[in-house]
Protein backbone atom coordinates (compact mmCIF):
# COMPACT_ATOMS: atom_id res chain seq x y z
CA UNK A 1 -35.17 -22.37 19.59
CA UNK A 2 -34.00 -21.97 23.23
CA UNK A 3 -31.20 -19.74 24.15
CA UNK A 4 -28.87 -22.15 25.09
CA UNK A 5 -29.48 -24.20 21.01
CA UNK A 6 -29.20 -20.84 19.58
CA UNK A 7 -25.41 -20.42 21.47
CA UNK A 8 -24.66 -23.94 20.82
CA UNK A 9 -25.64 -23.34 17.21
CA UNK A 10 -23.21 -19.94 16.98
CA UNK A 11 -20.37 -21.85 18.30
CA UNK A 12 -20.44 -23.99 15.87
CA UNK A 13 -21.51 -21.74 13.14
CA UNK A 14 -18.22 -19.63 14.17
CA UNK A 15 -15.99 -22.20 14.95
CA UNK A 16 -16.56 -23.54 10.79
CA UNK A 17 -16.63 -20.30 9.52
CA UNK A 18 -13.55 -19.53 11.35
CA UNK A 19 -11.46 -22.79 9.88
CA UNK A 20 -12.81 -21.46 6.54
CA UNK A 21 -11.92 -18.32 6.58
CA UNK A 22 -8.01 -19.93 7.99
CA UNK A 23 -8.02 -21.84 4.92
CA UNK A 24 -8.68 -19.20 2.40
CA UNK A 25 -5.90 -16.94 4.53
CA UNK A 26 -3.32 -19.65 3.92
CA UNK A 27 -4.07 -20.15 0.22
CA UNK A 28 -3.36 -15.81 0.33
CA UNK A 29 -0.32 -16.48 1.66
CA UNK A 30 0.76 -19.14 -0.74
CA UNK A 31 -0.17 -17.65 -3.06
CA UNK A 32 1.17 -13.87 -2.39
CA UNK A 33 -1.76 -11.84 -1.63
CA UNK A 34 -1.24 -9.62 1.31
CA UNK A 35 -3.95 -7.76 1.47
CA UNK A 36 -6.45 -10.23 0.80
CA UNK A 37 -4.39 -12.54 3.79
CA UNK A 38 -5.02 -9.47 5.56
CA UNK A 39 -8.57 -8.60 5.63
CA UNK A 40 -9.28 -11.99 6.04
CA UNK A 41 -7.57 -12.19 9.30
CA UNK A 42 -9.29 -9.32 10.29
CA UNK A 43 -12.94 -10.59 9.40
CA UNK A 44 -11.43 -13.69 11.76
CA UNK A 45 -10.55 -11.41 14.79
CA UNK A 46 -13.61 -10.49 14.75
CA UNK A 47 -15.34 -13.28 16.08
CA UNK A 48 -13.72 -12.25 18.98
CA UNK A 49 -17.39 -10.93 19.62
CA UNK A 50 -19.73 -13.38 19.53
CA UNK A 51 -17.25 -15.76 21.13
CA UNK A 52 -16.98 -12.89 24.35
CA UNK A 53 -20.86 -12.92 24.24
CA UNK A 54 -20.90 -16.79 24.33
CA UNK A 55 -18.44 -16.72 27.15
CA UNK A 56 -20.63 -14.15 28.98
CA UNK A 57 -24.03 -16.66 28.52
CA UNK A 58 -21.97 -19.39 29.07
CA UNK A 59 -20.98 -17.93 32.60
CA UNK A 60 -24.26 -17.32 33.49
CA UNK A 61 -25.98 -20.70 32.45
CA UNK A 62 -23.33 -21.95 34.85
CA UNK A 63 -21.43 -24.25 31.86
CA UNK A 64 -19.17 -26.71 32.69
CA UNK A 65 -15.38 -25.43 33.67
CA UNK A 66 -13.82 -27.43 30.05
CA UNK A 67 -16.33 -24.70 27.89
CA UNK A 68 -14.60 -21.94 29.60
CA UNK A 69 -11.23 -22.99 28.91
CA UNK A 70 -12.21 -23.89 25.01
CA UNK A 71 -13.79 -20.30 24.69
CA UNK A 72 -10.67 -18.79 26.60
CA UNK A 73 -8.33 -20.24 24.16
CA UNK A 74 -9.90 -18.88 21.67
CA UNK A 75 -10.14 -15.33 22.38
CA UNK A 76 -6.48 -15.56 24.10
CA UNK A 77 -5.24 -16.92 20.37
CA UNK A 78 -7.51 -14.27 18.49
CA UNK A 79 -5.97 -10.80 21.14
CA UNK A 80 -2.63 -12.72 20.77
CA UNK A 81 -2.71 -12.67 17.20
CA UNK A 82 -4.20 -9.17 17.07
CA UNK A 83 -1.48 -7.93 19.21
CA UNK A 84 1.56 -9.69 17.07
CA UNK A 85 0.36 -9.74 13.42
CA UNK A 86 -1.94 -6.13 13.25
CA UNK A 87 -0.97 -4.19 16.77
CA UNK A 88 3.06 -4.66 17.09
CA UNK A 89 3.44 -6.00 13.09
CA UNK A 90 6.09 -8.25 14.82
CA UNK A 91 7.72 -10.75 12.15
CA UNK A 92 7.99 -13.21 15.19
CA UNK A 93 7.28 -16.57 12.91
CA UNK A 94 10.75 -17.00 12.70
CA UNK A 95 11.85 -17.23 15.80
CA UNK A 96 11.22 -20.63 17.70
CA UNK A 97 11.39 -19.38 20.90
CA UNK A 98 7.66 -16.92 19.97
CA UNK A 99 6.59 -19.37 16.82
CA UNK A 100 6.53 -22.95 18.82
CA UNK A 101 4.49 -21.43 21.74
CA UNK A 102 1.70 -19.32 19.39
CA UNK A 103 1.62 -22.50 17.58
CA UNK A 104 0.28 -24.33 20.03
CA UNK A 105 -2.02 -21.83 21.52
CA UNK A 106 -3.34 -21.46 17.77
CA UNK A 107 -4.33 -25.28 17.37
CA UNK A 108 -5.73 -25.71 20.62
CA UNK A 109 -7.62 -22.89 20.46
CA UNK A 110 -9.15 -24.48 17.03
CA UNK A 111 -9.26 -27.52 18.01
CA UNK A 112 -11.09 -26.46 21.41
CA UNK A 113 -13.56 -24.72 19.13
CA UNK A 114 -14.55 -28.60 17.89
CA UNK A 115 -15.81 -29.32 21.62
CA UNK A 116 -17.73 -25.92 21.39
CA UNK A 117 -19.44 -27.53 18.11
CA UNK A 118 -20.27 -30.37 19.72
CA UNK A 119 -22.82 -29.37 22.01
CA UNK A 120 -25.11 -28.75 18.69
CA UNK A 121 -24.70 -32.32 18.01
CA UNK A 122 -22.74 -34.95 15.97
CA UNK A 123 -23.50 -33.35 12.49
CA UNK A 124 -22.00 -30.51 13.80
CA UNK A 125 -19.05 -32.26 15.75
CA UNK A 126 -18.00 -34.20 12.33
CA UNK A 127 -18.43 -30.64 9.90
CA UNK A 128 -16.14 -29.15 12.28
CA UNK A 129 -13.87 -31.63 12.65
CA UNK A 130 -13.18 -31.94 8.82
CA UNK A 131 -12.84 -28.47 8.13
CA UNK A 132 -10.16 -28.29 11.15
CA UNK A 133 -8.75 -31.28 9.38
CA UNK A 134 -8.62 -28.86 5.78
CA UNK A 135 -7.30 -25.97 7.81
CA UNK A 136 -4.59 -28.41 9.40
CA UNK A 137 -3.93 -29.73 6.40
CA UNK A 138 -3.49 -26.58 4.29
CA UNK A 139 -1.66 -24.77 7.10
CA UNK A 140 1.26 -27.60 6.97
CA UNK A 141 1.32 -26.34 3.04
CA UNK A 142 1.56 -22.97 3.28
CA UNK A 143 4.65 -23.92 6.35
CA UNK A 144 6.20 -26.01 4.02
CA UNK A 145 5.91 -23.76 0.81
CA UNK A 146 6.68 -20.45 2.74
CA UNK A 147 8.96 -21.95 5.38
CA UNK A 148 6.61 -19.06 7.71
């Protein structure tokens, strides 16, 4: 495998994994487990490395501008989320003014990571976009059964 595949294929690896890992971290919260909501979301922070090594490769195989910005978004939402949820422990999600901007960064930073699957092909592009679909869809749950 080339360099470039073997990105391609990490993206998309991590950008499933990822939604995964979201959708068991909802379900903890649902359900009331803290510390298993918890380690989870630190096991998802730290993709924060392979995505900063993809961004690195990507700058230096010259990839096209719209890459950047879905990698960007990404690793914004992950420090973001590092900073309010494990650095500060703010309890910002219920305030509209924080909650209705980190909303937004957080699903276009997931749904970005479906155009970093895609370059590994349309198997990839349709795995990814149904387990953002189960991560939507179980997110709206946990909203609507924790009001957080």
């Amino acid at each position: 495998m080339e360099s470039k595949e073997i990105i391609n294929l990490s993206g998309s690896v991590i950008a499933n994994i990822n939604n995964i890992l979201l959708i068991f971290l909802f379900l903890a919260r649902i359900y009331k487990y803290p510390k298993i909501e918890y380690w989870l979301g630190v096991i998802f922070m730290l993709s924060i490395v392979p995505l900063t090594y993809m961004l690195i490769k990507a700058i230096e195989s010259k990839r096209a501008i719209i890459y950047f910005v879905q990698l960007s978004l990404m690793i914004g939402f992950i420090f973001v989320e590092f900073l309010l949820d494990y650095l500060l422990k703010l309890n910002f999600r219920q305030n509209q003014n924080y909650v209705i901007p980190f909303l937004i960064l957080f699903y276009a930073s997931l749904g970005g990571m479906i155009g970093i699957a895609s370059h590994s092909g349309k198997q990839w592009t349709v795995i990814t976009v149904i387990t953002f679909l189960l991560m939507v869809t179980v997110s709206l749950i946990m909203h609507f059964k924790t009001n957080t």
